[in-house]
Protein backbone atom coordinates (compact mmCIF):
# COMPACT_ATOMS: atom_id res chain seq x y z
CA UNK A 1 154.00 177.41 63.69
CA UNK A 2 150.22 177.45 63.41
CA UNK A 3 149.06 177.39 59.68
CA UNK A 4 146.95 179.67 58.79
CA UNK A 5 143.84 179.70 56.36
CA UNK A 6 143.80 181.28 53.25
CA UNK A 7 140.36 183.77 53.36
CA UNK A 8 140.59 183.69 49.79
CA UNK A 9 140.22 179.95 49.58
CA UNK A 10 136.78 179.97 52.52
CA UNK A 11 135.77 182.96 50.36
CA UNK A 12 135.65 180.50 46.99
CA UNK A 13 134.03 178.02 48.84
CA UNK A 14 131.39 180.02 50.46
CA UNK A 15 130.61 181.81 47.11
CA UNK A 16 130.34 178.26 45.51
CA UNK A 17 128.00 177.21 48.18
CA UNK A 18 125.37 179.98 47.65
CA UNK A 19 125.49 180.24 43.70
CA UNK A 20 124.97 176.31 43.60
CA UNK A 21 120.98 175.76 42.63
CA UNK A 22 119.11 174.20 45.55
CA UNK A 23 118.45 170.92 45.86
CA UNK A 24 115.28 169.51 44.28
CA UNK A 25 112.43 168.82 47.80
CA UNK A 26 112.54 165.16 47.99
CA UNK A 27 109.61 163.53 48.12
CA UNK A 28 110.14 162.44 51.75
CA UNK A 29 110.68 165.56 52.76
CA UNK A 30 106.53 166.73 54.01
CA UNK A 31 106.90 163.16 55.52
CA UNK A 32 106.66 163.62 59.65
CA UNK A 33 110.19 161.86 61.23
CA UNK A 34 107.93 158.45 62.43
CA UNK A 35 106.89 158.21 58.88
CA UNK A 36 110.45 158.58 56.86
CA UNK A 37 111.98 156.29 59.30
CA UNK A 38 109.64 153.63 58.69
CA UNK A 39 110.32 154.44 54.99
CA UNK A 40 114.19 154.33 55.17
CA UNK A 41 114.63 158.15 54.01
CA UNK A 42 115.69 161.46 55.81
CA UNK A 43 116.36 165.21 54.76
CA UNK A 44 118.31 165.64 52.43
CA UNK A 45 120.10 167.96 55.17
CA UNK A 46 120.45 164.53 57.61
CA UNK A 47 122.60 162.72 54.90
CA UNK A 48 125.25 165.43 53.19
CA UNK A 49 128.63 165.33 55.54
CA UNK A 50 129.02 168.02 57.83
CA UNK A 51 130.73 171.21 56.25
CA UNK A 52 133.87 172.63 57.21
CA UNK A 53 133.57 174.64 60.26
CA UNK A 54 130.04 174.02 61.01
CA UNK A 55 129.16 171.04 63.83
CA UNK A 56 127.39 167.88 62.92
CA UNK A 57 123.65 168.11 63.52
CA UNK A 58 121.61 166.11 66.00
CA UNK A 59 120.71 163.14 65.65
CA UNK A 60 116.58 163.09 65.10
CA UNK A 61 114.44 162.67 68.47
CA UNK A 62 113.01 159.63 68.94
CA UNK A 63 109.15 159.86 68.20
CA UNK A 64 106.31 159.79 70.45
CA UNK A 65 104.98 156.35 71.57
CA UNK A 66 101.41 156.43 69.90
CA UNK A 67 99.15 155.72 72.88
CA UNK A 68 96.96 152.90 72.89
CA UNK A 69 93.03 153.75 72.26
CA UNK A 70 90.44 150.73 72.60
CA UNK A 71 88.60 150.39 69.83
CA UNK A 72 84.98 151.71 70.35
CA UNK A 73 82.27 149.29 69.87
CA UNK A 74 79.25 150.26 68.04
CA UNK A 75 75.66 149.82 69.94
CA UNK A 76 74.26 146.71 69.74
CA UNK A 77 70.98 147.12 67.51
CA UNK A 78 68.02 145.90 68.87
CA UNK A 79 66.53 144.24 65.75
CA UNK A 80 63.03 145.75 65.12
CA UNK A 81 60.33 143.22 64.05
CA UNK A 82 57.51 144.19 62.06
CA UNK A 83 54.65 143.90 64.64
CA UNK A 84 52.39 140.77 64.52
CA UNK A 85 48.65 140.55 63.14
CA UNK A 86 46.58 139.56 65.85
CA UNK A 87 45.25 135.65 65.15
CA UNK A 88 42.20 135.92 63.04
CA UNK A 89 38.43 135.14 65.38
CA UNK A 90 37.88 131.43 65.87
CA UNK A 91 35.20 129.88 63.50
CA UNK A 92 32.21 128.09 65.25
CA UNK A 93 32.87 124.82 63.71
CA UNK A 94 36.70 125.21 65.44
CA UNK A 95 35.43 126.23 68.74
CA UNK A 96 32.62 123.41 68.58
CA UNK A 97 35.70 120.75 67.33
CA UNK A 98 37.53 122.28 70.66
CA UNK A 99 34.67 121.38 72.60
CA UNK A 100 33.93 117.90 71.28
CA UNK A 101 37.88 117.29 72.01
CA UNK A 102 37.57 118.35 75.49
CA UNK A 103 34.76 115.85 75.94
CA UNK A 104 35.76 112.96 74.27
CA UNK A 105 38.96 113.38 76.93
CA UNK A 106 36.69 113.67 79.78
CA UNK A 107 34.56 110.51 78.80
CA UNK A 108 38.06 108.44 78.27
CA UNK A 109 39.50 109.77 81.74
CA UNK A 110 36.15 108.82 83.36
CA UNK A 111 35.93 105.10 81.46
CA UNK A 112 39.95 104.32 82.21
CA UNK A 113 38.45 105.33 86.13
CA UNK A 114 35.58 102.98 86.46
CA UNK A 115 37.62 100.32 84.81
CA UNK A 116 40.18 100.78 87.04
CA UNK A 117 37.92 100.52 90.24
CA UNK A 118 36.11 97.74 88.86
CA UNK A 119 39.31 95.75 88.61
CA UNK A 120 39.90 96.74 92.18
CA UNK A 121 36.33 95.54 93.59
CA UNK A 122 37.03 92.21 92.16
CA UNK A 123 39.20 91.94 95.79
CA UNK A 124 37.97 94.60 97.44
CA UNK A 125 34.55 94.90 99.15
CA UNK A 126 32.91 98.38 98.39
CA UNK A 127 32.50 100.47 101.17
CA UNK A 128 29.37 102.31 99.67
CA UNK A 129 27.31 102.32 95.81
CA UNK A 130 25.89 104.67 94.86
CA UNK A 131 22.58 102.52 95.56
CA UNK A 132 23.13 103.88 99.20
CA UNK A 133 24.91 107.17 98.90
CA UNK A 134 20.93 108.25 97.04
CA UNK A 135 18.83 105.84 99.73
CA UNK A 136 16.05 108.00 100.69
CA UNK A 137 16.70 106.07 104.61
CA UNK A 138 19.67 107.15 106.40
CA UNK A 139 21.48 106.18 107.63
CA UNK A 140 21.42 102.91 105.44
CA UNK A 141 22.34 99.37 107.19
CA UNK A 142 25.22 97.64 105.61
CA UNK A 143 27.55 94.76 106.55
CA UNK A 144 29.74 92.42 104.10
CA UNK A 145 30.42 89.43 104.67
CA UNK A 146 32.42 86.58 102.38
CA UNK A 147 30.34 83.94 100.39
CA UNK A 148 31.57 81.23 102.71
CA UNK A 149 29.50 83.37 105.54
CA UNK A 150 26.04 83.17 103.64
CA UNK A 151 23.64 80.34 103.43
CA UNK A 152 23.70 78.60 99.92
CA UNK A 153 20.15 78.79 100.41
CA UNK A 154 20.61 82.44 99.64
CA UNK A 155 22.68 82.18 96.79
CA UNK A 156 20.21 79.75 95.41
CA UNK A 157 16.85 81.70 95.86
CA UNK A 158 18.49 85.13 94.55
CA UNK A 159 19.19 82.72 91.60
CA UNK A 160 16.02 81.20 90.97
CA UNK A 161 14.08 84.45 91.87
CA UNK A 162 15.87 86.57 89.49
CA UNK A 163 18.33 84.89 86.54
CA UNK A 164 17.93 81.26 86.54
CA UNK A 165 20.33 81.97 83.60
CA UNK A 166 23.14 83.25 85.15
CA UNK A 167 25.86 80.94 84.57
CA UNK A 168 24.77 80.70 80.75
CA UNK A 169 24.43 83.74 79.34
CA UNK A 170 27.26 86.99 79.48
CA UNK A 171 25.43 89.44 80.95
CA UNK A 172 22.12 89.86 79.00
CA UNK A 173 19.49 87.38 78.30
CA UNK A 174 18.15 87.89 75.21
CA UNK A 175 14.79 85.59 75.19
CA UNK A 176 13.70 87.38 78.93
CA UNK A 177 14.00 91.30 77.26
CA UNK A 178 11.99 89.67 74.26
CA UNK A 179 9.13 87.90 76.27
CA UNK A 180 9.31 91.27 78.80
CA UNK A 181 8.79 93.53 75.52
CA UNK A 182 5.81 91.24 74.47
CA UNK A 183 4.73 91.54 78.35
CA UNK A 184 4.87 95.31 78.46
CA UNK A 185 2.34 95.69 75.57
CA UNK A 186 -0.58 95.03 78.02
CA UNK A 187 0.44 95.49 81.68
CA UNK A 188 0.72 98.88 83.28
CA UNK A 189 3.57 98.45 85.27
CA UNK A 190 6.76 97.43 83.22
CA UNK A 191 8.45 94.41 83.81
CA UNK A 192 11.99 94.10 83.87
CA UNK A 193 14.36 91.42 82.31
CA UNK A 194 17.38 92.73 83.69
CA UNK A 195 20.65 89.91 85.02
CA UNK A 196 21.97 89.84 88.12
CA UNK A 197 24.89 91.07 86.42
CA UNK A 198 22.99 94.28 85.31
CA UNK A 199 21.66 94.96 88.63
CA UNK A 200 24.92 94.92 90.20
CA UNK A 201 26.31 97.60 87.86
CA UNK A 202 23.19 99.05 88.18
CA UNK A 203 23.96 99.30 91.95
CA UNK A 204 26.84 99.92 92.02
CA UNK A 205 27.61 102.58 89.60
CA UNK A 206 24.07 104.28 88.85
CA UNK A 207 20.56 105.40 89.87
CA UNK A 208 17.00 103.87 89.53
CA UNK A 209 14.32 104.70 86.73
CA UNK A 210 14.97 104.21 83.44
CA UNK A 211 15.79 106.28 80.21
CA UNK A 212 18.50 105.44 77.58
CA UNK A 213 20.84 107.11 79.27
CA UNK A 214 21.62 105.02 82.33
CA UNK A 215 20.55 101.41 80.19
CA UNK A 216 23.47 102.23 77.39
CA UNK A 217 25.25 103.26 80.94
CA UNK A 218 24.51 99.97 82.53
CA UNK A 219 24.88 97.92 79.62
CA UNK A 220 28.62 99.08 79.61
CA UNK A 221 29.41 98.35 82.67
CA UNK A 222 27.72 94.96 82.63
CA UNK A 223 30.12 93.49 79.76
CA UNK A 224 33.15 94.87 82.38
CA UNK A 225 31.90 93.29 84.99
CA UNK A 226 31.13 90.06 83.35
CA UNK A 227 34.83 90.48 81.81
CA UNK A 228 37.15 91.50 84.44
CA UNK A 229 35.05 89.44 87.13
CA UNK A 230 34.39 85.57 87.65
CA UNK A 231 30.36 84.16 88.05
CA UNK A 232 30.75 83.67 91.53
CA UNK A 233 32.15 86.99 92.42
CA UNK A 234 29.61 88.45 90.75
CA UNK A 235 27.09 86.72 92.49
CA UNK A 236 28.80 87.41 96.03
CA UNK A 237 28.47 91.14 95.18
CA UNK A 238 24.89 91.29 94.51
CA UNK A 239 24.27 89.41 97.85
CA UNK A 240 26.05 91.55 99.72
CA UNK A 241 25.13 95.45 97.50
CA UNK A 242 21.10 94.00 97.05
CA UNK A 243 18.20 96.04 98.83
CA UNK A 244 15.82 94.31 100.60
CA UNK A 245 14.26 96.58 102.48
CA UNK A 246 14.30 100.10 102.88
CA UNK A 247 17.62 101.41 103.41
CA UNK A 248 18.85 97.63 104.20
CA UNK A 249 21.71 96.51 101.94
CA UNK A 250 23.26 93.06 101.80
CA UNK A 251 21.75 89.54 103.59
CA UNK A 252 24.02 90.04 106.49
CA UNK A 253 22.05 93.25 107.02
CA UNK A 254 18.43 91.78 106.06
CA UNK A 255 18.81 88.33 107.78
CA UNK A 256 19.74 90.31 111.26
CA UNK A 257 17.06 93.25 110.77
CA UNK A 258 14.20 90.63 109.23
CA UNK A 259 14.57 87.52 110.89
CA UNK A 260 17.12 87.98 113.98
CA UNK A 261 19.80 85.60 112.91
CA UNK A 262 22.90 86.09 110.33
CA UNK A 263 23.42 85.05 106.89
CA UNK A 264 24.41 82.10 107.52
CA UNK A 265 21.93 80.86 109.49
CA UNK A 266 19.10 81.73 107.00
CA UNK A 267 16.64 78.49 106.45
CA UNK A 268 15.59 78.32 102.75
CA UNK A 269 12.20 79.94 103.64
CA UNK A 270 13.44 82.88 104.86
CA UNK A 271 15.69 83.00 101.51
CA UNK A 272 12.68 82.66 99.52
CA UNK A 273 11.10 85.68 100.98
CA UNK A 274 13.96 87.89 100.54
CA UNK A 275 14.28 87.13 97.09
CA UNK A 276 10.72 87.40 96.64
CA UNK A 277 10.58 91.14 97.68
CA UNK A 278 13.94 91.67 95.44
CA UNK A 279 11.42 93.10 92.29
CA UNK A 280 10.17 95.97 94.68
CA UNK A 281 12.03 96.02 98.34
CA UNK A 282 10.60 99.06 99.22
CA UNK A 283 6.96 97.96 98.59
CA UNK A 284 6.85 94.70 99.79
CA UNK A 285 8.64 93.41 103.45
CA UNK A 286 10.06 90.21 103.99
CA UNK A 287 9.07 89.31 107.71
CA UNK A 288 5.48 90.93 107.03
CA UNK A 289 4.43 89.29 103.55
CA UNK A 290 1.88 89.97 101.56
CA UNK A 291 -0.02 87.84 99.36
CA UNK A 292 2.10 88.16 96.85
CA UNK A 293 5.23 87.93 98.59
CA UNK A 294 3.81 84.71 99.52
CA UNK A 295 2.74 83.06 96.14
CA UNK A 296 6.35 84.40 94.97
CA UNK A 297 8.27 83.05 97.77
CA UNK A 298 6.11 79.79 97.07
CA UNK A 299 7.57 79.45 93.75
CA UNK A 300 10.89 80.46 94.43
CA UNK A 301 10.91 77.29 96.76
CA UNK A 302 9.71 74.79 93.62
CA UNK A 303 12.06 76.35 91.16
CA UNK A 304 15.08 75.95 94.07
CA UNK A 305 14.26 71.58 93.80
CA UNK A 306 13.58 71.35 90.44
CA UNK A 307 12.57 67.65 91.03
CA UNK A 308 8.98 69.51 92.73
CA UNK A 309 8.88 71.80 89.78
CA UNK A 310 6.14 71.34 87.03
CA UNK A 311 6.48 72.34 83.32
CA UNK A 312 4.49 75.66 82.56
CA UNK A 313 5.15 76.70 86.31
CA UNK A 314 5.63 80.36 85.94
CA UNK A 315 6.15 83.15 88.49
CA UNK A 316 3.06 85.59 89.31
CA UNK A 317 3.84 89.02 87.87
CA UNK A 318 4.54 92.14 89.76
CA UNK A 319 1.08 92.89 90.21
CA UNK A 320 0.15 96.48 89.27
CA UNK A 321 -1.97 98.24 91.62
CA UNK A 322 0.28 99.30 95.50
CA UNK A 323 -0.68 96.90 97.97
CA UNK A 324 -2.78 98.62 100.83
CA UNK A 325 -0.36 99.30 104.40
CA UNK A 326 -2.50 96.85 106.37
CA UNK A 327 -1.29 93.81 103.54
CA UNK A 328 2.40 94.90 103.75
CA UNK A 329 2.35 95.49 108.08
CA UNK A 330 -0.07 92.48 109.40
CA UNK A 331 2.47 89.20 109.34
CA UNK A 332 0.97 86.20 107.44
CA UNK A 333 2.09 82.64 108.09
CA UNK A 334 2.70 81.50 104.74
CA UNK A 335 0.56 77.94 103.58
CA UNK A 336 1.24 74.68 104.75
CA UNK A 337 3.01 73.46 101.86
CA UNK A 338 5.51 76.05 101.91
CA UNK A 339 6.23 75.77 105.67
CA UNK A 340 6.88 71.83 105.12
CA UNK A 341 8.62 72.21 101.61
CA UNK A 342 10.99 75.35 103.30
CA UNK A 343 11.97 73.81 106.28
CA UNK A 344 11.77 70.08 106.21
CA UNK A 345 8.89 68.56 107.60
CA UNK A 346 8.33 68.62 111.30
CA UNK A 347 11.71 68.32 112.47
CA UNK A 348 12.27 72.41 111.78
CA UNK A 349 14.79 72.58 109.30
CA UNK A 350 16.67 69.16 109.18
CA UNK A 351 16.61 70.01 105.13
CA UNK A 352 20.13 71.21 105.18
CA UNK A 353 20.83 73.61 102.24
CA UNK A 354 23.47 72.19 99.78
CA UNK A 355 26.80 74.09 100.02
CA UNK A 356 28.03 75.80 97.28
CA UNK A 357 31.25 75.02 95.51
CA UNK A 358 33.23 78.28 94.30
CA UNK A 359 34.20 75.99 90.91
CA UNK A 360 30.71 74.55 90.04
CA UNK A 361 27.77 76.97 89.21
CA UNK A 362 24.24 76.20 90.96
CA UNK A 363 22.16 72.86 89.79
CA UNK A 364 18.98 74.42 89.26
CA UNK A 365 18.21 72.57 85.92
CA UNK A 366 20.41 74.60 83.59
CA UNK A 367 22.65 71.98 81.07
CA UNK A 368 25.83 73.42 80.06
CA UNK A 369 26.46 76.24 82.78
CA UNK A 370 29.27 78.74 82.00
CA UNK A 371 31.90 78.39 84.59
């Protein structure tokens, strides 16, 4: 038989239920159902045991999955920078010390330059100077040949005619610019004391006339040439870069324009008379001579055998006054004495010129030559 439930008993209970006091909130309880499950706590309702006659609750929903937000970067801030005060005006003296810098690199680009070419031309024949590049004839006439392809005689009146020095000194001689200052004082026309090493800088590298400018020039130059270059290169330069004659350059050039035969079939006369016009080549002519030509190539001769020479025997100066056209065009056989010295007596030239050994400087009466 079914037993049945007292209603007084479910009365009590129910009467108990509502006059007990209700429960004090706990403090989990404004806590959302993520947030007391992390924390281990539930309603108070979750946790008492079901009553009688009622069902169990459900079990709490699982929560929401919290969805993933990137995090938002701020802007990247341009930092701002204060502008800049414009450079205060260049002074004068800092614009002038630019300057000066600017040139001082200019002069040591253009001296590292000739230095450099100068080396080269110690092997190299130059193709022009700047001799001919400003020759007033064009075009000029120009031919190199070697040393061994000229006549010593050349060698020897170029010499005697214009630095019987040459293999003593380094460039400058000293006691000709004193006795050509002391000359100056009473002639009209200047006269030079310049080497054959400053002519051939002076040929190669710069311009005629005068001023400080192109001597302190040419005296640089000189000291690299006689530095980076033996005597006797030297020497074979100037023969080859010499005027002696309007717009003719070299002895190659002036023996086949002058005299109809080469370099190295020039007889010591003929030598004489190109050195003789080397002062002034565009004044004076070779195969026409003057006077003067004459009484220089005379002496040229005496000082080339120093065993005819006589002490006091000193050239005739540049003479001052231009020589009329008729003395430099109408040919003049030059004296007696010369013709015999030059070429030997009767026979024409039997008088063989010495040869010249690359080693051994020039006897022209010099003790202790500079090799």
């Amino acid at each position: 038989m079914t037993e049945r439930k007292s209603p007084t008993l479910h009365a009590n209970t129910t009467s108990a239920a509502a006059a007990a006091p209700p429960a004090p909130p706990s403090p989990a309880a404004g806590l959302s159902a993520p947030a007391r499950q992390r924390q281990g706590t539930t309603p108070a309702a979750s946790r008492q045991p079901p009553t009688l006659g009622h069902a169990a609750p459900p079990a709490p929903a699982a929560p929401d999955p919290q969805p993933q937000v990137a995090p938002i970067q701020a802007p990247r801030r341009t930092p701002v920078t204060s502008p800049q005060a414009a450079p205060p005006p260049k002074t004068k003296a800092a614009a002038s010390g630019s300057w000066f810098g600017v040139l001082i690199w200019v002069l040591l680009t253009l001296l590292a330059f000739l230095i450099g070419l100068i080396v080269l031309l110690r092997w190299v024949p130059p193709p022009l100077t700047a001799f001919m590049v400003n020759s007033p004839v064009q075009p000029v006439k120009y031919l190199w040949v070697p040393q061994s392809r000229i006549a010593p005689a050349m060698a020897q009146a170029v010499i005697a005619a214009e630095d019987q020095k040459f293999y003593r000194h380094h460039g400058f001689d000293t006691e000709a610019i004193k006795q050509a200052i002391d000359d100056n004082r009473h002639r009209e026309r200047p006269r030079g004391a310049s080497t054959i090493s400053q002519q051939t800088a002076k040929n190669l590298f710069l311009w005629s006339g005068g001023g400080y400018l192109r001597k302190g020039l040419e005296a640089g130059l000189t000291l690299a040439i006689e530095t980076l270059w033996p005597k006797q290169r030297i020497l074979e330069m100037y023969l080859n870069i010499a005027e002696f004659g309007a717009g003719v350059y070299g002895v190659e050039a002036a023996a086949r324009s002058f005299f109809g035969v080469t370099a190295a079939e020039l007889n010591e006369q003929q030598a004489a008379q190109l050195a003789a016009v080397l002062p002034s080549p565009r004044r004076f002519s070779a195969n026409a001579p003057s006077g003067y030509v004459q009484s220089r190539a005379a002496w040229i001769l005496r000082q080339m055998h120093p065993q005819t020479a006589v002490a006091g025997d000193d050239p005739e100066p540049l003479p001052d006054d231009e020589p009329a056209p008729a003395d430099e065009q109408t040919p003049t056989a030059p004296p007696a004495s010369v013709q015999t010295e030059a070429l030997g007596g009767a026979d024409g030239g039997a008088n063989a010129p010495r040869a010249i050994d690359d080693d051994q400087p020039l006897d022209l009466g010099q003790t202790h030559p500079r090799r």
